[in-house]
Protein backbone atom coordinates (compact mmCIF):
# COMPACT_ATOMS: atom_id res chain seq x y z
CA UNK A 1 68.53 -1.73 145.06
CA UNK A 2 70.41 0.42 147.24
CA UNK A 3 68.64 3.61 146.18
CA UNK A 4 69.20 6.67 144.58
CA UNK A 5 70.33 10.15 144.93
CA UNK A 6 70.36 13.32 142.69
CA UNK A 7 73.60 14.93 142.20
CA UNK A 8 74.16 19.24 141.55
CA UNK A 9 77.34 20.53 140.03
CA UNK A 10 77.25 24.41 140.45
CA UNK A 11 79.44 26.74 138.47
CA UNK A 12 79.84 30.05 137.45
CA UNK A 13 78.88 28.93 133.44
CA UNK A 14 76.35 26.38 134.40
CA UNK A 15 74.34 23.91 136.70
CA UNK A 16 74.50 20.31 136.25
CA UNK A 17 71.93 17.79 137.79
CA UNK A 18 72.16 13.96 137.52
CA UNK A 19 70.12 11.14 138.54
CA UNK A 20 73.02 8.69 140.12
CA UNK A 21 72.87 5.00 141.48
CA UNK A 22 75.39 3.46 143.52
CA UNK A 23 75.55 0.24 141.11
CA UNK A 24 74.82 2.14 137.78
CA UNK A 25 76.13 5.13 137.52
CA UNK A 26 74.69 8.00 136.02
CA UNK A 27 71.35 7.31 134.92
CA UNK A 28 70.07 11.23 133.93
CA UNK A 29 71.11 14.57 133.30
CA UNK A 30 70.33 17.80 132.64
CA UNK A 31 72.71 21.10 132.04
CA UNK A 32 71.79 24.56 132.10
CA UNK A 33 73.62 28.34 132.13
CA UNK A 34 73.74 29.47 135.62
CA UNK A 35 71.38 32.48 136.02
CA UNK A 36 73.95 34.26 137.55
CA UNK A 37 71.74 37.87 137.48
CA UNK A 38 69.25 36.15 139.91
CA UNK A 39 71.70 36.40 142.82
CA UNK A 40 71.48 33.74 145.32
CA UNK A 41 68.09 33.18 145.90
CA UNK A 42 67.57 32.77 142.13
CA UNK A 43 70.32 30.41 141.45
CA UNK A 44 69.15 28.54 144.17
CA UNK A 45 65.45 28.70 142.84
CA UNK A 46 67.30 27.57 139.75
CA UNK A 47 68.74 24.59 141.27
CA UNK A 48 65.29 23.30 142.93
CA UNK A 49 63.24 23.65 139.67
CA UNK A 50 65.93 21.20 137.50
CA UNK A 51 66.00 18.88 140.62
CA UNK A 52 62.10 18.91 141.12
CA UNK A 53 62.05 18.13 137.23
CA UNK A 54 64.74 14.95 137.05
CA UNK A 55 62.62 13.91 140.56
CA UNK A 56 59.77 13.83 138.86
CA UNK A 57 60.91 11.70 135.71
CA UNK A 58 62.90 9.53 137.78
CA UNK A 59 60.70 9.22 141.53
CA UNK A 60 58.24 6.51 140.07
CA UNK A 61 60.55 4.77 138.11
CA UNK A 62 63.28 3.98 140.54
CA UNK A 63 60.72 4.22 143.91
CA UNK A 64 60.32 7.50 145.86
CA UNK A 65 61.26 6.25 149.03
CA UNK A 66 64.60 4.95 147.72
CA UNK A 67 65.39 8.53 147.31
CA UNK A 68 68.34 9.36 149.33
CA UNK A 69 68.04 13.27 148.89
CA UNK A 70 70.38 15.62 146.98
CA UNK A 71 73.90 16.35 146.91
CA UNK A 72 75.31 19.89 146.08
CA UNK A 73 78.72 20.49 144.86
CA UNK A 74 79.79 24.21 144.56
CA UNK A 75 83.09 26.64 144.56
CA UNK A 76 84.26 28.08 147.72
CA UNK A 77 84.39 27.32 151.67
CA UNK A 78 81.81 25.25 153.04
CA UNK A 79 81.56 24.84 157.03
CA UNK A 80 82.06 22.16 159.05
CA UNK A 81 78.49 21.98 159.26
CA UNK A 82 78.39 21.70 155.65
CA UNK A 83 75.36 24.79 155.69
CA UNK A 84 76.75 27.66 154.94
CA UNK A 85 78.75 28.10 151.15
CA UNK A 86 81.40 31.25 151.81
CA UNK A 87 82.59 33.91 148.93
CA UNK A 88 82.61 31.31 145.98
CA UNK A 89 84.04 32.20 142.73
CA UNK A 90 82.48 33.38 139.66
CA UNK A 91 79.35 33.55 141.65
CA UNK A 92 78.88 37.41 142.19
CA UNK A 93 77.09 38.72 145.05
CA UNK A 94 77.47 35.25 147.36
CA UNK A 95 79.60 36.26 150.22
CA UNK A 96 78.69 34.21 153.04
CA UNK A 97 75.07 32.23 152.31
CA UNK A 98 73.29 29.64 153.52
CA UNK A 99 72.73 27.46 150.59
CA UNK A 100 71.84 24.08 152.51
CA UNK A 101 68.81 25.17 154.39
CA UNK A 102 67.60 28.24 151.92
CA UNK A 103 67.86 24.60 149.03
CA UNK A 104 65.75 22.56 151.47
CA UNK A 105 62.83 25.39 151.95
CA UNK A 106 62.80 26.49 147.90
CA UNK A 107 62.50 22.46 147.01
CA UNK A 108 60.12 22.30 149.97
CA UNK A 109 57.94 25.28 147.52
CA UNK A 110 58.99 22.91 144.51
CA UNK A 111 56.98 20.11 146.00
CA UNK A 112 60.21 17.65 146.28
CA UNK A 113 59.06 15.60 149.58
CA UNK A 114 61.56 15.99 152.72
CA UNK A 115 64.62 14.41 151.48
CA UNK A 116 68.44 15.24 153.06
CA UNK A 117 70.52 18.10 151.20
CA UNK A 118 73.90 17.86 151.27
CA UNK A 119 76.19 20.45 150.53
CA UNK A 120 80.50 20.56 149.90
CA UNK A 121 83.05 22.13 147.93
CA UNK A 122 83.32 21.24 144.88
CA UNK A 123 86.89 19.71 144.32
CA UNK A 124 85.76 18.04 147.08
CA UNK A 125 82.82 16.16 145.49
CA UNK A 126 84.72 15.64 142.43
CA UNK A 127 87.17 13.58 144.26
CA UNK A 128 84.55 11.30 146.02
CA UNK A 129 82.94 11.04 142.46
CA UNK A 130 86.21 10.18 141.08
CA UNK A 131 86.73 7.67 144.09
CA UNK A 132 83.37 6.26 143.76
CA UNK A 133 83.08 5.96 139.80
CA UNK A 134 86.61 6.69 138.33
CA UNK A 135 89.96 6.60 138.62
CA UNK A 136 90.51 6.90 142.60
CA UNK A 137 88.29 3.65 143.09
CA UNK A 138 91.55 1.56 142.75
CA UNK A 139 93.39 3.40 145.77
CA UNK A 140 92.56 3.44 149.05
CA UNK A 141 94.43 7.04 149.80
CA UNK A 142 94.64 9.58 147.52
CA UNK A 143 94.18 13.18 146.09
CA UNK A 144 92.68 14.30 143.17
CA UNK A 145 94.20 17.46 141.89
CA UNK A 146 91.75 19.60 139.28
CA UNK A 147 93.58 21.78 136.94
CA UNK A 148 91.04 25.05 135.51
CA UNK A 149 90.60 28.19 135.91
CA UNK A 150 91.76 27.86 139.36
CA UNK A 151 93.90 24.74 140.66
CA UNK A 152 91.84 22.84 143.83
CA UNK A 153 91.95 19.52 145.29
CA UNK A 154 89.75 16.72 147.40
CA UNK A 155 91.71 14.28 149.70
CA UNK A 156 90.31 10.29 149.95
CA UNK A 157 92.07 8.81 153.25
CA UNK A 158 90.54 5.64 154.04
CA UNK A 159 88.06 5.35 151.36
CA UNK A 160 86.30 8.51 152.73
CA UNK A 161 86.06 12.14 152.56
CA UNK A 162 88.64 14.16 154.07
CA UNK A 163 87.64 18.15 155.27
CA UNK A 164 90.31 18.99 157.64
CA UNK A 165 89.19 20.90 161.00
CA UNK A 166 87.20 23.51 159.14
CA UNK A 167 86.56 22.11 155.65
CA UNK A 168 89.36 23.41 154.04
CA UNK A 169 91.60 20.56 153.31
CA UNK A 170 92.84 20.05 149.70
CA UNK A 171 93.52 23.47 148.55
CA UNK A 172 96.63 22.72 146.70
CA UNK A 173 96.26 25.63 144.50
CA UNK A 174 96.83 27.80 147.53
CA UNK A 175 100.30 25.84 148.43
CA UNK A 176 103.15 28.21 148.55
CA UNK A 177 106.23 26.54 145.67
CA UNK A 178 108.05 30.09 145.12
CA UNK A 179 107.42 32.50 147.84
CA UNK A 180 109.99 34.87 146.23
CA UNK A 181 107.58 34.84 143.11
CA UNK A 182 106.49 37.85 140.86
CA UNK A 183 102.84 35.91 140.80
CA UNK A 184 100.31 36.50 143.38
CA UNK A 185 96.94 35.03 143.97
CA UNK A 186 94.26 36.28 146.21
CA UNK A 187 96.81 38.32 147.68
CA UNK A 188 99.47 35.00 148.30
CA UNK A 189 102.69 34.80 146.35
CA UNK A 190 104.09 32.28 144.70
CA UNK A 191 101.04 29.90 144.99
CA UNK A 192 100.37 26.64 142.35
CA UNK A 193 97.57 28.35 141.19
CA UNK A 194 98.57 32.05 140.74
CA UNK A 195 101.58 29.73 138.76
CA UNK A 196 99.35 27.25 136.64
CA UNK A 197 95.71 28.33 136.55
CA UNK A 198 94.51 28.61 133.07
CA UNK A 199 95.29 32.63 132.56
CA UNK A 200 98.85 32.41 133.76
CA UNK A 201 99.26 29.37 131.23
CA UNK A 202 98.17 31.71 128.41
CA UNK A 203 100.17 34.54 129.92
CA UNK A 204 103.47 32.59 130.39
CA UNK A 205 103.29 31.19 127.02
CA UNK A 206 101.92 34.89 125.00
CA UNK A 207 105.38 36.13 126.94
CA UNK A 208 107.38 33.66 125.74
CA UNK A 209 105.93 33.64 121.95
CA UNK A 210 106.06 37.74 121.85
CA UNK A 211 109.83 37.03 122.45
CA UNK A 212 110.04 34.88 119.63
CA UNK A 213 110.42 36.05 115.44
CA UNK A 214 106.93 35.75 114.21
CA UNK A 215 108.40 33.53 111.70
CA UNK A 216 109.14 31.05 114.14
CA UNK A 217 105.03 31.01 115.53
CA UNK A 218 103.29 28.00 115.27
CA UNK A 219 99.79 28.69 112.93
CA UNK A 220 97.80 25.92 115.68
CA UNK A 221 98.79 28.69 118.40
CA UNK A 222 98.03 31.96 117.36
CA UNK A 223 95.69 31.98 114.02
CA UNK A 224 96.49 35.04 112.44
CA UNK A 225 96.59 36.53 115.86
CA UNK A 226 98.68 35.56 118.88
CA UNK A 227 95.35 36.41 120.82
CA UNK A 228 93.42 33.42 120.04
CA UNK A 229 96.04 31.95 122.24
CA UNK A 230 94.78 29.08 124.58
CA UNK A 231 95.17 25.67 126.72
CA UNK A 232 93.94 23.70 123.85
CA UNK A 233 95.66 25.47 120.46
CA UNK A 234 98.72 24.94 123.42
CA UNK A 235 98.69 21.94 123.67
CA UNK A 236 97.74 20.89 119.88
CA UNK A 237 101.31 22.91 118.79
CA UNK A 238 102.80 20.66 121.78
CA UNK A 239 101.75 18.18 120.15
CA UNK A 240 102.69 19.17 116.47
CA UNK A 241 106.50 19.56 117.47
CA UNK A 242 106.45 23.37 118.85
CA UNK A 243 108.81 23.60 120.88
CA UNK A 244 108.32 27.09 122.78
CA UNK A 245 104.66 25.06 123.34
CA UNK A 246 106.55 22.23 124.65
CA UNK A 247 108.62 23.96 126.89
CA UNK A 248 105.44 25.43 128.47
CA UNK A 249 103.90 22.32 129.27
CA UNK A 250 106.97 21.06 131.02
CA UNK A 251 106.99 24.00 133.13
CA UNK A 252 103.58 23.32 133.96
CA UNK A 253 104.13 19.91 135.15
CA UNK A 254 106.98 20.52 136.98
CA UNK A 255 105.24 23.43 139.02
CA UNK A 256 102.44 20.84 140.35
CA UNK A 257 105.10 18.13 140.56
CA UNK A 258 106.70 20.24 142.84
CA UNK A 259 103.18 20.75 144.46
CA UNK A 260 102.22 17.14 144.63
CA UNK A 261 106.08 16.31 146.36
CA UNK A 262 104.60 18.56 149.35
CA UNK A 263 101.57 16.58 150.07
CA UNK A 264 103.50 13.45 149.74
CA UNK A 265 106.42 14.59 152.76
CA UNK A 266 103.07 16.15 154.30
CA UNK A 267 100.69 13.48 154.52
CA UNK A 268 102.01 10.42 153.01
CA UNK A 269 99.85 10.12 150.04
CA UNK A 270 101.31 8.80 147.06
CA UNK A 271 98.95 8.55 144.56
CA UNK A 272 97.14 10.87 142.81
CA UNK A 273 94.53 11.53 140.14
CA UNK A 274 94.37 14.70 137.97
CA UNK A 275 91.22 16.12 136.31
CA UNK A 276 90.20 19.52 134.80
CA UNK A 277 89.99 20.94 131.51
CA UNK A 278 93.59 22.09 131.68
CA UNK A 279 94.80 18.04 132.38
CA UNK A 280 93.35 17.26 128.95
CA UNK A 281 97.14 17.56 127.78
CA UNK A 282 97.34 14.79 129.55
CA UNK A 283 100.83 13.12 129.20
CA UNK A 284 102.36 16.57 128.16
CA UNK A 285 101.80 17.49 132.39
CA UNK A 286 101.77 14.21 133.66
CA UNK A 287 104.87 13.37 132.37
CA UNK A 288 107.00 16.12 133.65
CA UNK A 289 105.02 16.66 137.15
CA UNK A 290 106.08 12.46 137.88
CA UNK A 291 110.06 13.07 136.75
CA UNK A 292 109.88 16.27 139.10
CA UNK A 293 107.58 14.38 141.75
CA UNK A 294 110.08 11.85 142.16
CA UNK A 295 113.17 14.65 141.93
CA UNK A 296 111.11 16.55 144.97
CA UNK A 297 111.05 13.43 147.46
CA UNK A 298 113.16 11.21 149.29
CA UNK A 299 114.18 8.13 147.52
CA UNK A 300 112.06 6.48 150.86
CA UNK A 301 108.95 8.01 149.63
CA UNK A 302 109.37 6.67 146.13
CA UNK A 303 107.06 3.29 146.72
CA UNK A 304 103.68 4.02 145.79
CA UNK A 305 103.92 7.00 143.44
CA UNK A 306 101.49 7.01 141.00
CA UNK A 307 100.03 9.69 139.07
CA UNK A 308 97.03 9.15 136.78
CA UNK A 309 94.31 11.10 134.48
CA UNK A 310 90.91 11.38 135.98
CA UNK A 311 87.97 9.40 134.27
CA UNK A 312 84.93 10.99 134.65
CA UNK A 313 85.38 14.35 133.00
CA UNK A 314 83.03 17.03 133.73
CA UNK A 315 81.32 14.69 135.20
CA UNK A 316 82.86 14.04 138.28
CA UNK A 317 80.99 16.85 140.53
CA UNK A 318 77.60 15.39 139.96
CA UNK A 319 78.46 12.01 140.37
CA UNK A 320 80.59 12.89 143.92
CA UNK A 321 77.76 15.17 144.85
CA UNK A 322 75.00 12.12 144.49
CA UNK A 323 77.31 9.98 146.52
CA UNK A 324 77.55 12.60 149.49
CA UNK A 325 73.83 10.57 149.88
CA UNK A 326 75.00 7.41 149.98
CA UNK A 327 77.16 7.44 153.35
């Protein structure tokens, strides 16, 4: 046995902690609201109290000293250092903190014996989950491109992580497709995200239905009211023939084709996997963001492409957290 490593997922909604081997997989876990009142120091109590608790049902099972220590995934910049987590989203009150060492004294006080913490974004760990466990473990190079809230990114070159010079690589939802664009995001125009994060899905399609005769409204989009709007009542009309719906989806699929064509004349990497909650439409984006992929490159960068669904879900985070353990 090669050992075994617990794996954190944190998010604005909630924390996720799994037990992960390298040969099996995901083995325990355990999901919880994040406390977000607490602050920082009581998320991060939080965190140590659900790890202490899957150490303790797992530690004599699997051996304590084939524990390989924790893995943390979580939104926002982490340094090169990998120690100090800066102004992550939906977690009010953060700023600049320094989750790595203020995690190792609180599961010190938890009674979790001196194990390595490990700490990255999470897009990041999703994509080394993803290469690990899913859908990237068939390419050597690629990018895995989550679609959310927000739109973010984790780069596999070589099998391994990349970070860039100051952990920062990947943010494709920061890429710049229409710089002459009404939409702005965190003060940048034209972005993917401030284009094809989830609220300016909803808003580009309420604009486009509001322009329609409510006659012509599709029931699985709007219930009685056009406010019940969202991804997933989107993409069922898609599916159901709406065509306003349809047209929507295309859009959104040719925005992070157009995305996707940049990191390919950038870096040369030609395949890619896509996760999130938004890419459960699945062939309704991936469709259109491969005919505009190949539209947004040179015929000479055309060998290679490939762009498929993620397989690990929500998942992905804890398993890519656990394997920041593993070397």
């Amino acid at each position: 046995m090669m050992g075994w490593a617990l794996g954190v997922d944190l998010g604005g909604t909630a924390v996720k902690v799994s037990a992960v081997e390298p040969s099996r997989g995901l083995i325990g876990h355990e999901r919880h609201p994040t406390e977000l009142g607490s602050g920082p120091d009581g998320i991060v109590r939080q965190i140590a109290l659900l790890v202490s608790a899957l150490y303790g049902r797992f530690a004599e099972k699997l051996g304590p000293s084939l524990f390989l220590g924790t893995g943390v995934g979580a939104p926002g910049a982490v340094d090169r250092q990998r120690e100090m987590l800066s102004y992550p989203p939906n977690l009010p009150g953060w700023e600049r903190f320094p989750l790595r060492s203020a995690l190792e004294r609180e599961l010190a006080l938890q009674g979790v014996p001196p194990s390595p913490v490990f700490i990255d974004n999470d897009a990041n760990t999703a994509a080394l989950g993803e290469a690990r466990f899913g859908a990237g473990s068939r390419y050597r190079n690629f990018m895995l491109v989550t679609l959310g809230t927000g739109v973010g990114g984790g780069i596999i070159l070589d099998r391994q992580l990349y970070r860039g010079a100051y952990g920062t690589a990947g943010e494709i939802g920061y890429l710049t497709v229409d710089y002459r664009g009404e939409s702005v995001h965190a003060g940048v125009r034209g972005t993917v995200e401030s284009l094809i994060g989830k609220q300016q899905i909803v808003a580009r399609a309420l604009g486009r239905y509001r322009e329609q005769p409510r006659a012509l409204w599709n029931e699985a989009v709007h219930g009685e009211e056009l406010q019940c709007l969202s991804p997933r009542t989107l993409e069922k009309a898609a599916r159901d023939g709406d065509r306003v719906a349809q047209r929507i989806w295309n859009e959104v699929g040719s925005i992070l084709g157009v995305g996707l064509a940049g990191v390919v004349a950038l870096m040369d990497i030609r395949s890619f996997v896509i996760g999130g909650g938004i890419s459960g439409a699945g062939d309704l984006i991936i469709g259109p963001a491969r005919e505009q992929l190949l539209g947004s490159t040179l015929p000479s960068m055309h060998e290679g492409l490939d762009i498929v669904p993620a397989e690990l879900g929500n998942q992905a985070g804890v398993y890519g957290a656990a394997a920041l353990c593993f070397g």
